[in-house]
N, C-alpha and C. Protein backbone atom coordinates (compact mmCIF):
# COMPACT_ATOMS: atom_id res chain seq x y z
N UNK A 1 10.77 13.27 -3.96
CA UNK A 1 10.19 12.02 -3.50
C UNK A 1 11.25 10.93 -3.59
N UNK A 2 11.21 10.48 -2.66
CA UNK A 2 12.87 9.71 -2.45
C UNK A 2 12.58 8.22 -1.47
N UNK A 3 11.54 8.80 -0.54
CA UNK A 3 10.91 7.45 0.00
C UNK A 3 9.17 7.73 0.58
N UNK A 4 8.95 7.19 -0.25
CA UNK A 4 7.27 6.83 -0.29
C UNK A 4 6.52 5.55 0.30
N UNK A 5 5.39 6.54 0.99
CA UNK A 5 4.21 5.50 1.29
C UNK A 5 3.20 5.60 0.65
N UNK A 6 2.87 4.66 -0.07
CA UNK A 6 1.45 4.68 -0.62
C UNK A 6 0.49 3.69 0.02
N UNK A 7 -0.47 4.06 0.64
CA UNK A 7 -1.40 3.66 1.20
C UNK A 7 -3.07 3.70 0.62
N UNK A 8 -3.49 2.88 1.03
CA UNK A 8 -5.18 2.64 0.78
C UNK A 8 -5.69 1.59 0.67
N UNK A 9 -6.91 1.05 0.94
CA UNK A 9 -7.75 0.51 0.71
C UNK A 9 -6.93 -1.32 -0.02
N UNK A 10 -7.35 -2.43 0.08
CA UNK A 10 -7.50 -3.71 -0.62
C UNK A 10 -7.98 -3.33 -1.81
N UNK A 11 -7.25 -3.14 -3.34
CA UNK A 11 -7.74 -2.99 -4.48
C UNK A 11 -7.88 -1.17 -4.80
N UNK A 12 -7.32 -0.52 -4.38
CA UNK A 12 -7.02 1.06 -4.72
C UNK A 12 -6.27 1.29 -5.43
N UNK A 13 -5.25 0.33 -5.89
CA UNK A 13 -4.24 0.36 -7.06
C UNK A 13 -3.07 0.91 -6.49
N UNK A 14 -2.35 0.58 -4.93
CA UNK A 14 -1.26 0.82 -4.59
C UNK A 14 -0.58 -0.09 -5.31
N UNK A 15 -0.57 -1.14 -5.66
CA UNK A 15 0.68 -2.02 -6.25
C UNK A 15 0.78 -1.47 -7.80
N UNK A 16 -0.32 -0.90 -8.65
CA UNK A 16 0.26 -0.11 -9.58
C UNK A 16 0.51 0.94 -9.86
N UNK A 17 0.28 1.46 -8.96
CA UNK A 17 1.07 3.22 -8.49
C UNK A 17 2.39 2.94 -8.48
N UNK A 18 2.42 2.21 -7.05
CA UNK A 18 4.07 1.72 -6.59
C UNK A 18 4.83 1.08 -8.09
N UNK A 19 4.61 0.45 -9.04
CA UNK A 19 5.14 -0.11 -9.60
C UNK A 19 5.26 0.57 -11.17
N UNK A 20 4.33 1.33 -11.18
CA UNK A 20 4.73 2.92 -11.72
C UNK A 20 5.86 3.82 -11.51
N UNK A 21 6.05 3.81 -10.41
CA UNK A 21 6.58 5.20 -9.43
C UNK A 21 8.08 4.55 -9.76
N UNK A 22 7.65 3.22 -8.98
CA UNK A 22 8.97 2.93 -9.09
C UNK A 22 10.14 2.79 -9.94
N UNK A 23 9.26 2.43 -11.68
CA UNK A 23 9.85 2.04 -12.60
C UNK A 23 10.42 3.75 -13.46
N UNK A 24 9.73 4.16 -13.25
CA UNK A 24 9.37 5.90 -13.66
C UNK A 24 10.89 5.86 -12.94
N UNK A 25 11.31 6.35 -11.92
CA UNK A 25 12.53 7.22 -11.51
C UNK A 25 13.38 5.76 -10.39
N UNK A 26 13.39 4.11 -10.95
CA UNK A 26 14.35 3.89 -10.54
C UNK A 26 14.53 3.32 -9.04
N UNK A 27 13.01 3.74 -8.28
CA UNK A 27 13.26 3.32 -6.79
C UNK A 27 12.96 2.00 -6.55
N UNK A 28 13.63 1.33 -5.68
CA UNK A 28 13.05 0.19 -5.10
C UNK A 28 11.41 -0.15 -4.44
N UNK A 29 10.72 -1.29 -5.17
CA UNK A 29 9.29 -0.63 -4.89
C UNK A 29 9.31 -2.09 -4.05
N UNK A 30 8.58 -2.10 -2.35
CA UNK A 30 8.69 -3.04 -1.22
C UNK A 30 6.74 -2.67 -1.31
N UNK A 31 5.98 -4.67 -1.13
CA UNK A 31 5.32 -4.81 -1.07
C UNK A 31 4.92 -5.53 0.14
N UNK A 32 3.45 -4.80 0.31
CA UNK A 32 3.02 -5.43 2.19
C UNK A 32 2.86 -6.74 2.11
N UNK A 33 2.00 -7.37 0.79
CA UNK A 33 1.68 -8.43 0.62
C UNK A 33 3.17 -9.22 1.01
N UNK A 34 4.35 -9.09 0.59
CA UNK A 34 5.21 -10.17 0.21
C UNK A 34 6.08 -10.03 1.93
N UNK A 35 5.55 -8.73 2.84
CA UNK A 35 5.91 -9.02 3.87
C UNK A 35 5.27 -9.40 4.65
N UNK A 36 3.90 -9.37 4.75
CA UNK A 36 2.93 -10.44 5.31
C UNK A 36 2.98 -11.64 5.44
N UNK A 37 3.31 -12.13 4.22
CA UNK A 37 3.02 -13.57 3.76
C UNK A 37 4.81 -14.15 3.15
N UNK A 38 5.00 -15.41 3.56
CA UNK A 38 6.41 -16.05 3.63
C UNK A 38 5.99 -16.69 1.89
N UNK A 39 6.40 -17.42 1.21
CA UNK A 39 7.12 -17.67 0.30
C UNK A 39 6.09 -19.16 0.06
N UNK A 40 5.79 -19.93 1.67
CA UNK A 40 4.47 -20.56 1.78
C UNK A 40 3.25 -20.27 2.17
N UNK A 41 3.03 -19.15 2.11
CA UNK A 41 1.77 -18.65 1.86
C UNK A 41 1.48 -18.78 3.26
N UNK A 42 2.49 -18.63 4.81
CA UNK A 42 2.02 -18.49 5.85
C UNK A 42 2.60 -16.95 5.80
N UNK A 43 1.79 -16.34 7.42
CA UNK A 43 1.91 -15.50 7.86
C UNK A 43 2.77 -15.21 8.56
N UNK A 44 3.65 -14.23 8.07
CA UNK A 44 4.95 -14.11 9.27
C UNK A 44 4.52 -13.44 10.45
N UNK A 45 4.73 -13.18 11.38
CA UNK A 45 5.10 -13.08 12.96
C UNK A 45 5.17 -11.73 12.73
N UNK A 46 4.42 -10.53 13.90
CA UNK A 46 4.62 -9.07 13.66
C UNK A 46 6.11 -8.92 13.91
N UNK A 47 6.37 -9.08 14.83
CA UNK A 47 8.17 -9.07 14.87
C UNK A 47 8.60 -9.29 13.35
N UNK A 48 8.22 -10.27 13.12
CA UNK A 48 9.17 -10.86 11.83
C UNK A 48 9.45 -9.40 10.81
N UNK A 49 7.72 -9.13 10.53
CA UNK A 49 6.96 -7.50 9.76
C UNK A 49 7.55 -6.68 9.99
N UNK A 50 7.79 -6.38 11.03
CA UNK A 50 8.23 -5.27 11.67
C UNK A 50 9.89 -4.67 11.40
N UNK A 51 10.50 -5.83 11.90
CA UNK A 51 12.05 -6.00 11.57
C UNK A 51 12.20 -5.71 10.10
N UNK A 52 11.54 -6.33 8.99
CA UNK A 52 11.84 -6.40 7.65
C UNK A 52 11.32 -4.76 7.39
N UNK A 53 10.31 -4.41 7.60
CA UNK A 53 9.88 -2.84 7.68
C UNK A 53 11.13 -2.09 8.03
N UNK A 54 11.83 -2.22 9.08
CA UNK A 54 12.78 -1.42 9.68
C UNK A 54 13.81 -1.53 8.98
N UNK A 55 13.95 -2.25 8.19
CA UNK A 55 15.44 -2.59 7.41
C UNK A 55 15.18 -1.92 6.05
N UNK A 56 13.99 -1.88 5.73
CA UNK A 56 13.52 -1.60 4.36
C UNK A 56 13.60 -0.07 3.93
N UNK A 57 13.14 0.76 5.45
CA UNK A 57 12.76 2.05 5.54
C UNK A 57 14.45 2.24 6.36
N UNK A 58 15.35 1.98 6.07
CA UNK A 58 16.41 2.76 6.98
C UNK A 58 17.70 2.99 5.44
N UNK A 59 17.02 2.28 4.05
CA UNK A 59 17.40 2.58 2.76
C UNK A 59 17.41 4.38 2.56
N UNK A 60 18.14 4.59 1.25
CA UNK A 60 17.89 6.25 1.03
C UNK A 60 16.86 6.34 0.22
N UNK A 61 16.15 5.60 -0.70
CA UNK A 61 15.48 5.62 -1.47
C UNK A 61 13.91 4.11 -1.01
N UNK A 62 13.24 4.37 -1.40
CA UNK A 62 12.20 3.34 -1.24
C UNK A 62 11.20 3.83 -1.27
N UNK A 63 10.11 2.87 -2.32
CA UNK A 63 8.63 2.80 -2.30
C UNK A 63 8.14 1.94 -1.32
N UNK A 64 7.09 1.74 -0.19
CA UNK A 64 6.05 1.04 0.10
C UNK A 64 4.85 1.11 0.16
N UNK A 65 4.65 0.10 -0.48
CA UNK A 65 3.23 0.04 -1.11
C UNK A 65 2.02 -0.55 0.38
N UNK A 66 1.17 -0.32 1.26
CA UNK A 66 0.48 -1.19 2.00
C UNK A 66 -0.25 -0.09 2.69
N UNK A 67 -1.18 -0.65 3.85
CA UNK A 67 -1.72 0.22 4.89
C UNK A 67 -1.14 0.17 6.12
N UNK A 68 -1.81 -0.66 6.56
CA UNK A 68 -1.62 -1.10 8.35
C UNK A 68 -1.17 0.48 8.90
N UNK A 69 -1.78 1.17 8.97
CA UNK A 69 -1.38 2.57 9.15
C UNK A 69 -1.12 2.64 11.19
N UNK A 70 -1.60 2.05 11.54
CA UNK A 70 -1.26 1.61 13.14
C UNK A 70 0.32 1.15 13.23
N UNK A 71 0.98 0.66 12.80
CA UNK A 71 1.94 -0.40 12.72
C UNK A 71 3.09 1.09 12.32
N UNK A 72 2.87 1.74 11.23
CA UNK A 72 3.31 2.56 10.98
C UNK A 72 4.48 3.55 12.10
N UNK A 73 3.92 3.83 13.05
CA UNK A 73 4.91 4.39 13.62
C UNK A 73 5.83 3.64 15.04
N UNK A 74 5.87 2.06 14.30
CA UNK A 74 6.91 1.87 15.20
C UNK A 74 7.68 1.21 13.87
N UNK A 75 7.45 0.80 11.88
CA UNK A 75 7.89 0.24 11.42
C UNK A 75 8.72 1.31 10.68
N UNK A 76 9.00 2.53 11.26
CA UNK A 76 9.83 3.33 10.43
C UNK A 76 9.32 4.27 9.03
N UNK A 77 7.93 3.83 8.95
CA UNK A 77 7.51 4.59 7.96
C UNK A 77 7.23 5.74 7.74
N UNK A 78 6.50 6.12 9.22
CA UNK A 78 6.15 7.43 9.32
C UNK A 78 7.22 8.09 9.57
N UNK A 79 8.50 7.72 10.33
CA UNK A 79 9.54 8.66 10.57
C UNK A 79 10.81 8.65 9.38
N UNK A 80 10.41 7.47 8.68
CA UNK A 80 11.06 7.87 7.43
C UNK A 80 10.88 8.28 6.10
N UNK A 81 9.47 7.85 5.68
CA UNK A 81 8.94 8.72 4.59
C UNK A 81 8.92 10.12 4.46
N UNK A 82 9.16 10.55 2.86
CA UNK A 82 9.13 12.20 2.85
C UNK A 82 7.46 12.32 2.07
N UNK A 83 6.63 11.53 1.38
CA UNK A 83 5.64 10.96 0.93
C UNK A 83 4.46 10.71 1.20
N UNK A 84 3.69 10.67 1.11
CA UNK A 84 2.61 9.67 1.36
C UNK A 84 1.44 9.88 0.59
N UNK A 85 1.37 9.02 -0.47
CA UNK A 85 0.71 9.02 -1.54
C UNK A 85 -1.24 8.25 -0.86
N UNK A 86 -1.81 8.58 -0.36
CA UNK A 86 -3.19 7.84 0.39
C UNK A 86 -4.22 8.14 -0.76
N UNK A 87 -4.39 6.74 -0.97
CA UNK A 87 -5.49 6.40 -2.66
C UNK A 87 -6.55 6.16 -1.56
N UNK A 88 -7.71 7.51 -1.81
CA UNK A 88 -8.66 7.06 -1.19
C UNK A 88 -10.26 6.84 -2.07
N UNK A 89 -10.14 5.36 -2.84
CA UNK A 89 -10.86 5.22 -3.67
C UNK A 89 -12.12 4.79 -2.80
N UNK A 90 -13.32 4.83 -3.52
CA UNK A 90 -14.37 4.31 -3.37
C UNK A 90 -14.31 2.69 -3.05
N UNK A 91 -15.11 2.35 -1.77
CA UNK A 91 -14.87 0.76 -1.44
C UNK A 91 -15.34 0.05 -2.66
N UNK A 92 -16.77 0.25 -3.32
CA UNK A 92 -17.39 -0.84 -4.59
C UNK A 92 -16.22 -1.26 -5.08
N UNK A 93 -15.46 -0.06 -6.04
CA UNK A 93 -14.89 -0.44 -6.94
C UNK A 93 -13.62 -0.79 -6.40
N UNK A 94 -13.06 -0.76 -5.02
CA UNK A 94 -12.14 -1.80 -4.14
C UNK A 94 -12.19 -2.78 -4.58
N UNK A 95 -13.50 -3.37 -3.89
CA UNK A 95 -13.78 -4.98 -3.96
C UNK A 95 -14.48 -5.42 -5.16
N UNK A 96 -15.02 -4.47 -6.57
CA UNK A 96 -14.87 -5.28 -8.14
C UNK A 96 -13.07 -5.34 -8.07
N UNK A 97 -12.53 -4.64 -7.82
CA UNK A 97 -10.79 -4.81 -8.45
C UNK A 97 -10.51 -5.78 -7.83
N UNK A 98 -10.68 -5.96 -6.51
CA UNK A 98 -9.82 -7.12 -5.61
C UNK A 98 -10.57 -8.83 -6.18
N UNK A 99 -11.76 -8.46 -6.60
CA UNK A 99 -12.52 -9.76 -6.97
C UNK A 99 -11.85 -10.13 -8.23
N UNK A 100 -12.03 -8.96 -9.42
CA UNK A 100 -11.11 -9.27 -10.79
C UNK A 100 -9.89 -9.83 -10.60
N UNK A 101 -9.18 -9.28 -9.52
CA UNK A 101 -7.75 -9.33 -9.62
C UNK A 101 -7.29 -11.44 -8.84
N UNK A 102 -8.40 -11.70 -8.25
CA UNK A 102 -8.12 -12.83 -7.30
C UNK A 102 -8.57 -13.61 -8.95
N UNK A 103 -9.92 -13.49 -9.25
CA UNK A 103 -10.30 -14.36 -10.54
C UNK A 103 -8.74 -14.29 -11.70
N UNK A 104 -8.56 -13.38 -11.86
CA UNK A 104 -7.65 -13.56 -13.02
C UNK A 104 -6.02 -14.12 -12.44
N UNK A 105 -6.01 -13.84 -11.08
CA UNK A 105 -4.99 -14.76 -10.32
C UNK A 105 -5.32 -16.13 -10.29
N UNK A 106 -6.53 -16.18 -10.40
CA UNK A 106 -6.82 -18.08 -10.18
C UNK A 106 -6.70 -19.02 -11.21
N UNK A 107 -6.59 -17.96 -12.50
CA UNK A 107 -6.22 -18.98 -13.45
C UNK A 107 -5.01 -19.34 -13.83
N UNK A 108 -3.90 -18.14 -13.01
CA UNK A 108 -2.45 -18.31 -13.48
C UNK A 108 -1.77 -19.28 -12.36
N UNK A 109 -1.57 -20.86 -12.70
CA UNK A 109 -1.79 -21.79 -11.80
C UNK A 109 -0.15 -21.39 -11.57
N UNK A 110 0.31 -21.00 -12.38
CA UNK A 110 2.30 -20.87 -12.02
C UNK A 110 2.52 -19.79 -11.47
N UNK A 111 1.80 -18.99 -11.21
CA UNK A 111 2.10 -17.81 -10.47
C UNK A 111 2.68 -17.87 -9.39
N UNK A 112 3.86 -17.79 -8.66
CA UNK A 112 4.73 -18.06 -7.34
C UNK A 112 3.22 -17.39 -6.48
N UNK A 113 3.35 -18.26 -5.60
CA UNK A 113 2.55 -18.14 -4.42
C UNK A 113 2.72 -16.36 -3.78
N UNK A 114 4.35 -16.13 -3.39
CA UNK A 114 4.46 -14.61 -3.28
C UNK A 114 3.80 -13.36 -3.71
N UNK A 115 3.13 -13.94 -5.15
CA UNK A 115 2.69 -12.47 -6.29
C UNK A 115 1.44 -12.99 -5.97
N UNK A 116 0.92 -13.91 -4.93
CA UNK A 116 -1.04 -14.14 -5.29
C UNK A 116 -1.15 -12.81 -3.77
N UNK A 117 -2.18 -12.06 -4.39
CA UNK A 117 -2.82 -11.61 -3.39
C UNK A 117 -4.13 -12.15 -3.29
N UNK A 118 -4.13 -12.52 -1.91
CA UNK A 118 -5.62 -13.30 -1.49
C UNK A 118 -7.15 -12.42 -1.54
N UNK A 119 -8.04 -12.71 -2.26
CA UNK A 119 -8.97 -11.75 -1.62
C UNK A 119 -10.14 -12.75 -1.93
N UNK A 120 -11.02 -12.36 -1.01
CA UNK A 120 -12.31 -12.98 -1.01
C UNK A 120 -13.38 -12.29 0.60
N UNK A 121 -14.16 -13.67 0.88
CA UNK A 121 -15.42 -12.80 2.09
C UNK A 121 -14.60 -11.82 3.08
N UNK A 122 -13.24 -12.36 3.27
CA UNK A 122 -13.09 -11.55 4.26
C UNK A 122 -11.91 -10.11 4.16
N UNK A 123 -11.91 -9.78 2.94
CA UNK A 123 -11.20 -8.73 1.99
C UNK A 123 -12.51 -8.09 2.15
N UNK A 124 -13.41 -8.72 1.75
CA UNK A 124 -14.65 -7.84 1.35
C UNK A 124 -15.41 -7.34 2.52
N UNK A 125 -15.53 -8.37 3.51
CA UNK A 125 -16.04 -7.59 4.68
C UNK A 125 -15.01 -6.52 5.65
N UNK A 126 -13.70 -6.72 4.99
CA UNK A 126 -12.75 -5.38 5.76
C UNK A 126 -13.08 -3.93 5.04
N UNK A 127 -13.15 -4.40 3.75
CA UNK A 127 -13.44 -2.97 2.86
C UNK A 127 -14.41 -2.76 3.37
N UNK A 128 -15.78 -3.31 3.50
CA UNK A 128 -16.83 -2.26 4.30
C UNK A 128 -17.06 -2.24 5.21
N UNK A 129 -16.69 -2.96 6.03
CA UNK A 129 -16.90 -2.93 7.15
C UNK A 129 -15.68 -2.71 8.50
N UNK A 130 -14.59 -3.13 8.15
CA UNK A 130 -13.22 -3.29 9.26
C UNK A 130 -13.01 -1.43 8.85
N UNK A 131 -12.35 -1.61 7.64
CA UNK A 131 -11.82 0.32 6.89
C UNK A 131 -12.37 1.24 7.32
N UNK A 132 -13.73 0.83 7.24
CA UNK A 132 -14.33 2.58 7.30
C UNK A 132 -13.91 3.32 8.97
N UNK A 133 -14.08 1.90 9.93
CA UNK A 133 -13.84 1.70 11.04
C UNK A 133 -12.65 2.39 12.18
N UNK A 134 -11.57 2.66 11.16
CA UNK A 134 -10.54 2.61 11.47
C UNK A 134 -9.94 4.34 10.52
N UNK A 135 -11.07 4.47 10.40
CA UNK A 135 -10.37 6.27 9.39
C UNK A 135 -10.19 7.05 10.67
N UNK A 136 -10.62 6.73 11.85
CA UNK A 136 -9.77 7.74 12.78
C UNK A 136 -8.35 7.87 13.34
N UNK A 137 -8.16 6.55 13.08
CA UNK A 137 -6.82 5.92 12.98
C UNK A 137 -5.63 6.45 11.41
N UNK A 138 -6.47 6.51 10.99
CA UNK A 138 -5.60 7.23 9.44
C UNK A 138 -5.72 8.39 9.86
N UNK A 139 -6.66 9.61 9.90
CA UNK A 139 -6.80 10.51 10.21
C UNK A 139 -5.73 10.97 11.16
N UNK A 140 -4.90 10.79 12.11
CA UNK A 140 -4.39 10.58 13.50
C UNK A 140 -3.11 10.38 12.86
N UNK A 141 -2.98 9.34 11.92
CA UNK A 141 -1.34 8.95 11.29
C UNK A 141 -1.56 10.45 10.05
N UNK A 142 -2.23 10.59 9.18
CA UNK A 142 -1.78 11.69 8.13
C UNK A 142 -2.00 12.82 8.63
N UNK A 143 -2.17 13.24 10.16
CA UNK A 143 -1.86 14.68 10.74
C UNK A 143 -1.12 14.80 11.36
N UNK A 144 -0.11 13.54 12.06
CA UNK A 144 0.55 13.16 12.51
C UNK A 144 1.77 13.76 11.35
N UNK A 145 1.79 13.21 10.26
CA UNK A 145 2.65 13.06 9.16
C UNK A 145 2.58 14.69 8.55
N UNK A 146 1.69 15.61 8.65
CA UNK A 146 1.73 16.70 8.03
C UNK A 146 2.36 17.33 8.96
N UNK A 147 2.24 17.46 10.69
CA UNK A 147 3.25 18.20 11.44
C UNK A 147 4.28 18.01 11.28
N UNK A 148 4.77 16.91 10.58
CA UNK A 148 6.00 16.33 10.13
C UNK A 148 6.82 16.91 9.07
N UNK A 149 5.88 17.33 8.07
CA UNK A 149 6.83 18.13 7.12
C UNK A 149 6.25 17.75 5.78
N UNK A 150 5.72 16.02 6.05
CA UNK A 150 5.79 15.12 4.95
C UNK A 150 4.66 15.80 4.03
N UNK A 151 5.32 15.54 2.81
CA UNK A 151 4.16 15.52 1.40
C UNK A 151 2.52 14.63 1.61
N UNK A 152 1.57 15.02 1.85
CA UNK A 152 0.97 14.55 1.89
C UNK A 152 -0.31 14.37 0.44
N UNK A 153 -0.19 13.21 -0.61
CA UNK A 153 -1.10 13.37 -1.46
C UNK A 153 -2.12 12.46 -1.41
N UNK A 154 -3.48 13.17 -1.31
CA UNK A 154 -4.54 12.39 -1.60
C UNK A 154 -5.05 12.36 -2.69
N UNK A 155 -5.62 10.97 -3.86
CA UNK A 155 -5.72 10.51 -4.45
C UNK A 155 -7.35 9.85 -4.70
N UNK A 156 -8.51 9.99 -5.42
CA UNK A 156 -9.69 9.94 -4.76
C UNK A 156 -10.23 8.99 -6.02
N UNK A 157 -10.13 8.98 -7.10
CA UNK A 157 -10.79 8.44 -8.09
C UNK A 157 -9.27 8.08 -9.25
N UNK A 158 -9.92 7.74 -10.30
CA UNK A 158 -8.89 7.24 -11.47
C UNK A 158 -8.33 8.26 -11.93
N UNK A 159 -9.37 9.58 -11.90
CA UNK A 159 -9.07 10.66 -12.66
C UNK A 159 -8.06 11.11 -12.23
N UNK A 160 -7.93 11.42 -10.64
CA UNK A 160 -7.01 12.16 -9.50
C UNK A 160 -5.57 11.04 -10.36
N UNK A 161 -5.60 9.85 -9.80
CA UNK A 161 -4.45 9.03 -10.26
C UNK A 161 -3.68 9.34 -11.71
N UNK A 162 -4.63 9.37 -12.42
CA UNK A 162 -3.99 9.75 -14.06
C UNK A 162 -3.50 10.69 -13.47
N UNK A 163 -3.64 11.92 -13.64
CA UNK A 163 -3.51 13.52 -13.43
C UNK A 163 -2.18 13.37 -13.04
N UNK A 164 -1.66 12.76 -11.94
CA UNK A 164 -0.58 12.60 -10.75
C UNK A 164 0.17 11.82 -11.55
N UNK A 165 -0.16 11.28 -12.03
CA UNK A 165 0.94 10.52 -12.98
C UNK A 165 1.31 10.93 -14.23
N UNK A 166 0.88 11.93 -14.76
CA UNK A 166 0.66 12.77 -15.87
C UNK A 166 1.96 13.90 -15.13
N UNK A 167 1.69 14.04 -14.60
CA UNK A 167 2.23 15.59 -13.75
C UNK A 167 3.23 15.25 -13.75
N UNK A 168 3.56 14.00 -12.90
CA UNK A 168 5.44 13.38 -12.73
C UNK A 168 5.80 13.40 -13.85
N UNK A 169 5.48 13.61 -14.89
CA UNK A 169 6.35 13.01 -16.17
C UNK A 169 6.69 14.58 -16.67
N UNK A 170 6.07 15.76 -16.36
CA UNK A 170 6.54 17.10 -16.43
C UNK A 170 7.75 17.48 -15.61
């Protein structure tokens, strides 16, 4: 595992997988949030996404942490990942994590704007309603990715996650 995608869900615990993974063996761990969003808390330009994707994934080594699984095969991910770690947790406990995680962001008033991930009504109406929407679209990218060669791990609950992280350390 040399360059990874970890994908799933708003609140599936890609940013602490990735930041696991990364610290574990050393890789550079690249977050969607911080390429989404500029430094003022606007939205960069898909071009903008896209380009920074392509520069990111043309490294020998790299974690990315995000979904946008559409975007995927023109941002270099799918043709450069050997990986793909897909946390496919339960939506509830999505949106309790994404709710905890915005509350306990709201009190850290110094937190650089970069490290806030936003979540609220409309986090919550993607988890149940936009996501489920769009699994034919994942479906399509991770069979896509298995004719490919790529590692494909699915990830379903906390338990699956421990386990997998238990295992790397063998």
């Amino acid at each position: 595992m040399k360059r990874i995608w970890i994908a799933g869900n708003a609140g599936s615990g890609k940013t602490t997988l990735a930041n696991y993974i990364g610290e574990k063996y050393n890789i550079p761990v690249y977050h969607r949030d911080l390429i989404t969003w500029d430094k003022n808390g606007n939205i960069r330009t898909e071009e903008e996404q896209v380009e920074m994707l392509q520069a990111i994934t043309k490294n020998e080594t790299w974690i990315f942490e995000g979904a946008r699984f559409t975007a995927s095969k023109i941002d270099g991910r799918l043709d450069r990942c050997d990986t793909i770690i897909y946390l496919n947790i339960n939506r509830v406990i999505c949106v309790y994590r994404g709710l905890r995680r915005a509350h306990n962001q709201s009190k850290n008033i110094n937190m650089p704007i970069e490290d806030k991930q936003p979540f609220g009504i409309e986090n919550i109406k993607s988890t149940f309603i936009d996501y489920p929407k769009k699994g034919k679209q994942r479906k399509t990218i991770l069979d896509i990715a298995k004719r490919k060669g790529i590692n494909i791990i699915v990830l379903s609950n906390r338990k699956s996650v421990k386990r997998f992280c238990l295992n790397m350390i063998e």
